[in-house]
Protein backbone atom coordinates (compact mmCIF):
# COMPACT_ATOMS: atom_id res chain seq x y z
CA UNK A 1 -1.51 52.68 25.11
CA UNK A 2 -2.06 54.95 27.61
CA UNK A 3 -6.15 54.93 27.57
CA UNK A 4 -7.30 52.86 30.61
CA UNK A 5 -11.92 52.00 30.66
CA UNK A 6 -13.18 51.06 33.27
CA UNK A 7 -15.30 47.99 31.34
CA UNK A 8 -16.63 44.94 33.22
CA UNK A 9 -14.87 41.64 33.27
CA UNK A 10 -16.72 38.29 33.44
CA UNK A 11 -14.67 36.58 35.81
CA UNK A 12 -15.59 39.63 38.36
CA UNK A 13 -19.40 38.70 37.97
CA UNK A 14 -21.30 37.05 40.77
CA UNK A 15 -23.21 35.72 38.03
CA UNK A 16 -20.76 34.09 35.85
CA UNK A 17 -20.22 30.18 36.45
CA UNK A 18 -17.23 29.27 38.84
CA UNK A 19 -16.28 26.47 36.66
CA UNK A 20 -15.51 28.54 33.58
CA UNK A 21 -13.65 31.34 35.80
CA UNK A 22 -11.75 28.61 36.98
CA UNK A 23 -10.96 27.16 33.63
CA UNK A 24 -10.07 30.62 32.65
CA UNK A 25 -7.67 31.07 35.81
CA UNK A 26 -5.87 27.84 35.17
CA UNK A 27 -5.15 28.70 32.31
CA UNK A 28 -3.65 32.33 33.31
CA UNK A 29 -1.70 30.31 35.99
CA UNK A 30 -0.51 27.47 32.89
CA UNK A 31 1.05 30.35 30.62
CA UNK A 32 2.32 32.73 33.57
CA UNK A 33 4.18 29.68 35.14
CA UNK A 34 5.52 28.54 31.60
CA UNK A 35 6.40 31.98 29.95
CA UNK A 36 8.00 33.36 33.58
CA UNK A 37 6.09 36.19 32.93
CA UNK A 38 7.10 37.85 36.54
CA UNK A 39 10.80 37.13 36.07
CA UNK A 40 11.16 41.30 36.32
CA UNK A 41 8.84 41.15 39.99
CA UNK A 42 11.77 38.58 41.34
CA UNK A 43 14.68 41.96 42.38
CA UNK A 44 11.68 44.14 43.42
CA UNK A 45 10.16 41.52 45.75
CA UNK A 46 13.53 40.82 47.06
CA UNK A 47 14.59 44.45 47.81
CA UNK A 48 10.76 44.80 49.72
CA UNK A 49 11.92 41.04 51.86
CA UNK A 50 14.97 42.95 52.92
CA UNK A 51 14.17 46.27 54.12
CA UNK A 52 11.05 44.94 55.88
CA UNK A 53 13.40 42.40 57.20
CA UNK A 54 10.92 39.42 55.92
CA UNK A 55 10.59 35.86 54.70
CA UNK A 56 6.71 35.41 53.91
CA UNK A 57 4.59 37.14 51.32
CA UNK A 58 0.89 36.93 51.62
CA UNK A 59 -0.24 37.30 48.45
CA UNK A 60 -3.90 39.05 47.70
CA UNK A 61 -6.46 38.51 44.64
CA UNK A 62 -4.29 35.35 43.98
CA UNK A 63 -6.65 33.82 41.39
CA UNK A 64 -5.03 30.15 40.32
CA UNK A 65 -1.39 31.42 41.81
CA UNK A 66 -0.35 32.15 38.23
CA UNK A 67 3.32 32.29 38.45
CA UNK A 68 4.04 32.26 42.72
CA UNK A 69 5.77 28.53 42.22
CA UNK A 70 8.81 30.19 40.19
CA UNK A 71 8.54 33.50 42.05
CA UNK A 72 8.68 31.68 45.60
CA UNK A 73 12.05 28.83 43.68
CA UNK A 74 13.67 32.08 42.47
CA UNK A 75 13.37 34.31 45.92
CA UNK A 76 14.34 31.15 47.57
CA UNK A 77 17.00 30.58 45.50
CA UNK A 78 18.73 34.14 45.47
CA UNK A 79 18.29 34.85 48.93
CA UNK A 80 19.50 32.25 50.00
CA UNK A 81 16.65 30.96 52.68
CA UNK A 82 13.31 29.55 52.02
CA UNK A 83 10.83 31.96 51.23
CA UNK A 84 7.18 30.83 52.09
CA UNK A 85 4.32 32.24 50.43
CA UNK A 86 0.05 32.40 51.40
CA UNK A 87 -2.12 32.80 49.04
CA UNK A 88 -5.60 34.10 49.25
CA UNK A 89 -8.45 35.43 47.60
CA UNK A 90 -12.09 37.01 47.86
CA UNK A 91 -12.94 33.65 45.98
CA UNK A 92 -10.60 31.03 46.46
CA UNK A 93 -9.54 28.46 43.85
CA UNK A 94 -8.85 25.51 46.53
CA UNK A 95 -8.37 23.14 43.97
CA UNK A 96 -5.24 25.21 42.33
CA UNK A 97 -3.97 25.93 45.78
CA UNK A 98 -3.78 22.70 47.07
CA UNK A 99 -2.28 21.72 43.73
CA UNK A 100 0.53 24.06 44.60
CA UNK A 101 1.24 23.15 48.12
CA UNK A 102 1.67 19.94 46.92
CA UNK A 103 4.03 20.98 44.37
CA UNK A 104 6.38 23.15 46.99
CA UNK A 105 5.65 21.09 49.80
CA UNK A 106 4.22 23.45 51.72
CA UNK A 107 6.13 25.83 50.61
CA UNK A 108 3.26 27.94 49.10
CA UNK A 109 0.39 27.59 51.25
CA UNK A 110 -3.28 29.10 51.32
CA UNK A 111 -6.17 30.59 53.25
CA UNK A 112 -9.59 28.76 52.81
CA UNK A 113 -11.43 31.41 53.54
CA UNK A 114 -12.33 34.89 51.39
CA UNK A 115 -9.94 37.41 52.44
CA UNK A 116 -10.97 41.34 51.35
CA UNK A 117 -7.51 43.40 49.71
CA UNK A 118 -9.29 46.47 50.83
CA UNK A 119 -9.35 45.30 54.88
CA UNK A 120 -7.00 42.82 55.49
CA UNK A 121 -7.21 41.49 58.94
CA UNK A 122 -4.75 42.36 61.36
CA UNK A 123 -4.11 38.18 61.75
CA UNK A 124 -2.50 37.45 57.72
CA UNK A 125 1.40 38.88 58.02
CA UNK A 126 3.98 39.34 55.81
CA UNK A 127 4.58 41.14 52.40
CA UNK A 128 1.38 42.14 50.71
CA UNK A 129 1.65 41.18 46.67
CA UNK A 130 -0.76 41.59 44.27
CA UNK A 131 -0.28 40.02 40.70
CA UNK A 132 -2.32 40.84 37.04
CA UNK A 133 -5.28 41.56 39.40
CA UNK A 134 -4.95 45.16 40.26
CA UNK A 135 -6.60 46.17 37.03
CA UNK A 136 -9.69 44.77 38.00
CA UNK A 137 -9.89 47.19 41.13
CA UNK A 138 -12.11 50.99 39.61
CA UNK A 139 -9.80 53.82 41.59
CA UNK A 140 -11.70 54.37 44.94
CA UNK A 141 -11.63 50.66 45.79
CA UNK A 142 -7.94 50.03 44.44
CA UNK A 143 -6.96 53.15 46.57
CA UNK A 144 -8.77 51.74 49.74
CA UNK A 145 -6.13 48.63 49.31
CA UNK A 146 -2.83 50.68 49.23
CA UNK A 147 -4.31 52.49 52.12
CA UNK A 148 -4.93 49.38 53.89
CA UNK A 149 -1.27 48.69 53.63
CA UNK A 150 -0.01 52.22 54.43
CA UNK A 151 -2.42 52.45 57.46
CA UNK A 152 -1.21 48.82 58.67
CA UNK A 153 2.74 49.60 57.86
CA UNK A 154 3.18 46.58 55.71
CA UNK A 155 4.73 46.77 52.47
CA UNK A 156 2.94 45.94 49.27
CA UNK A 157 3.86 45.01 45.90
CA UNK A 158 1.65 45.53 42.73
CA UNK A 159 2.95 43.70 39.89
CA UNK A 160 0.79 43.84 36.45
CA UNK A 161 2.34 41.28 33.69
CA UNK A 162 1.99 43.25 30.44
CA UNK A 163 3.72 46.25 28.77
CA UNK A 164 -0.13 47.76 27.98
CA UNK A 165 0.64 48.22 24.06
CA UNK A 166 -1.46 47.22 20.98
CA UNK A 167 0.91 44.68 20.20
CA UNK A 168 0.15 42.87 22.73
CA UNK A 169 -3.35 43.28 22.15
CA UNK A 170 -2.98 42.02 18.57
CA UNK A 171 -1.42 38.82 19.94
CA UNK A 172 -3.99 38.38 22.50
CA UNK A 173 -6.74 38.45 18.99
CA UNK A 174 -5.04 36.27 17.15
CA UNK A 175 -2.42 33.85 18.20
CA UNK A 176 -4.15 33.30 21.87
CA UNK A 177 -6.73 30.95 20.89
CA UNK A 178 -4.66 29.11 18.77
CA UNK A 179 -2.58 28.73 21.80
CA UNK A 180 -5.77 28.07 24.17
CA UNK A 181 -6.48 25.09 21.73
CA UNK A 182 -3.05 23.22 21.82
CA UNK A 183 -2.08 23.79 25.95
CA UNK A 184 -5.40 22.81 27.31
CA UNK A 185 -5.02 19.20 27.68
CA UNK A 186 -1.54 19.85 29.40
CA UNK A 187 -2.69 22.28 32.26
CA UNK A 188 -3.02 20.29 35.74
CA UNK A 189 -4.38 19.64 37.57
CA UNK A 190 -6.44 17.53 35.23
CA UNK A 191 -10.16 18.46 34.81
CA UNK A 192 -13.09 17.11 32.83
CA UNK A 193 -14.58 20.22 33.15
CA UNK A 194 -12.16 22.66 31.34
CA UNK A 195 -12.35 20.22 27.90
CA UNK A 196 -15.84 20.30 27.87
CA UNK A 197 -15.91 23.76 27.93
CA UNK A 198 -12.98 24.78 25.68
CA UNK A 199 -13.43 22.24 22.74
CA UNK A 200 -17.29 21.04 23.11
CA UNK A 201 -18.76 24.30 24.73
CA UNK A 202 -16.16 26.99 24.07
CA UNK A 203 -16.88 29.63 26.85
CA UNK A 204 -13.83 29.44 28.37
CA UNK A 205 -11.60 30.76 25.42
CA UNK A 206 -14.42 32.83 24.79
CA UNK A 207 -13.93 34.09 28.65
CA UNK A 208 -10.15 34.29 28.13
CA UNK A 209 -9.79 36.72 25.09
CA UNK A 210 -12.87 38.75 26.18
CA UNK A 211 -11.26 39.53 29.57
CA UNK A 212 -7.94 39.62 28.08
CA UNK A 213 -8.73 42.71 26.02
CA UNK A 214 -10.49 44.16 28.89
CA UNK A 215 -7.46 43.76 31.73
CA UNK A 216 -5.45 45.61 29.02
CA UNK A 217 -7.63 48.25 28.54
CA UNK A 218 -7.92 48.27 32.38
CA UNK A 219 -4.62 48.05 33.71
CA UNK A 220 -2.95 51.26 35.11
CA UNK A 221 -0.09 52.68 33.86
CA UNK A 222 3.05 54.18 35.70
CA UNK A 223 1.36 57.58 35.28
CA UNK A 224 -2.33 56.48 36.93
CA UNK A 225 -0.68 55.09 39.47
CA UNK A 226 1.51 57.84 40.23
CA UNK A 227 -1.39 60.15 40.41
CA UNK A 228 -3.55 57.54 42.62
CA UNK A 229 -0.65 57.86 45.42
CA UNK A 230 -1.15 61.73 45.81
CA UNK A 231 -4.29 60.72 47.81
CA UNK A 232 -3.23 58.03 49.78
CA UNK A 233 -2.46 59.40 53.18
CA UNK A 234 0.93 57.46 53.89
CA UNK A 235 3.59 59.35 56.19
CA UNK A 236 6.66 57.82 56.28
CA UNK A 237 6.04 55.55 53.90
CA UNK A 238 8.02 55.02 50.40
CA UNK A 239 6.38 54.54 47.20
CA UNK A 240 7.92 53.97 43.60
CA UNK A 241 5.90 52.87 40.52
CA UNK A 242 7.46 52.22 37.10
CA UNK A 243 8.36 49.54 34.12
CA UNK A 244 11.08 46.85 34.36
CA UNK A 245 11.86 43.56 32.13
CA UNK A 246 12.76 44.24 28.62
CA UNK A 247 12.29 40.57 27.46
CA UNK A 248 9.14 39.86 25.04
CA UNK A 249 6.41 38.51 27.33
CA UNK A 250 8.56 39.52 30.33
CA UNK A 251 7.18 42.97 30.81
CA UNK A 252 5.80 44.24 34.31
CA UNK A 253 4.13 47.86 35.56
CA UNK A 254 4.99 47.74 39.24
CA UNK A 255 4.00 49.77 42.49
CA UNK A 256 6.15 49.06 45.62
CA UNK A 257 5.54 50.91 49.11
CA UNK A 258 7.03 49.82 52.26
CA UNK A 259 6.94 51.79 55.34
CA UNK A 260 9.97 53.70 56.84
CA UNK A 261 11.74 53.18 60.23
CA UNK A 262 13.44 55.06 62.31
CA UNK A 263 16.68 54.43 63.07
């Protein structure tokens, strides 16, 4: 699938009710964690730790922190140190992110406040990530955010969970809300809220599968990416896009740019 429309998602409306994106984005964060979807992020976030010589990611557009908990166990684990990671967003989800400071013990901890991926204060440190929320980005604003990292010398990391293929699109159709159905009740933490609306009121699965098709449709492949760095002004500064994983469900389109040192 190499098509990519710009369409709207609901979860980027001002008008769309936080309680259903919320539903939606714990729900993103439930299956991420569970499936390990970012497994294929873990070497490329590692090799940006080392030759920025760091041990704290901030990461941007975090939604519900889909995934960080194993990516922040697994860095820890294979490098040998703690890794601590922020998280922040334009709209933060407090509730997840306090749910997953708990869980890490501080490990993973958050900014309150809305923080901007295209103008970053100079204040928030450490290795920029973005996960699954590139996509939502058209190209002059999602161009403005890799320049904000090339102007500030801080290396970045754009990680998209999905292969972009009509298989997966298929399986988004018709085995997702099947699988909405039977996990909802198991997603923490617990909220009255997200069973009203997915089995009384069902605008949250509704909300899933329509923004679902649309992030694949959205998401930028290898090639758009490679063409999007060509006007990003970023001398001495290393960029490399591409695929890795080759497990179902396990698939990632990355960008990576760190800045260069002399020596």
């Amino acid at each position: 699938m190499n098509i990519r429309l710009q369409l709207f998602e609901l979860e980027d409306q001002r008008w769309f009710p936080h309680v259903i994106r919320q539903g939606m984005l714990d729900f993103l964060r439930f299956m991420i964690s569970k499936l390990g979807a970012y497994e294929a992020a873990v070497p490329l976030l590692q090799e940006l730790l080392i030759k920025t010589n760091q041990t704290h990611i901030t990461d941007l557009c975090s939604g519900a922190g889909g995934g960080i908990e194993t990516i922040q166990q697994a860095l820890s684990r294979q490098m040998s140190e703690q890794i601590k990671i922020t998280l922040s967003d334009l709209y933060p989800n407090i509730a997840a992110y306090q749910y997953l400071q708990q869980q890490t013990n501080g490990s993973i901890d958050f900014k309150p406040e809305p923080v901007d991926a295209t103008a970053v204060p100079e204040s928030i440190t450490g290795v920029r990530t973005i996960f699954s929320s590139f996509h939502h980005f058209p190209p002059t604003i999602a161009q403005r955010i890799l320049q904000d990292a090339a102007t500030k010398r801080t290396a970045i990391g754009i990680f998209e969970g999905a292969k972009k293929s009509w298989l997966e699109m298929l399986l988004l159709w018709f085995l997702f809300p099947v699988v909405i159905l039977v996990v909802t009740p198991f997603i923490k933490p617990f909220k009255f809220s997200r069973l009203f609306f997915t089995y009384i009121i069902p605008l949250i699965p509704v909300g899933i599968i329509w923004d679902g098709t649309v992030s694949l449709l959205r998401i930028y492949t290898p090639e758009h990416l490679q063409r999007m760095l060509q006007n990003i002004n970023a001398p001495n500064y290393t960029w490399r896009t591409g695929r890795a994983g080759n497990k179902p469900g396990k698939h990632v389109i990355y960008l990576i740019g760190y800045p260069r040192y002399s020596s």
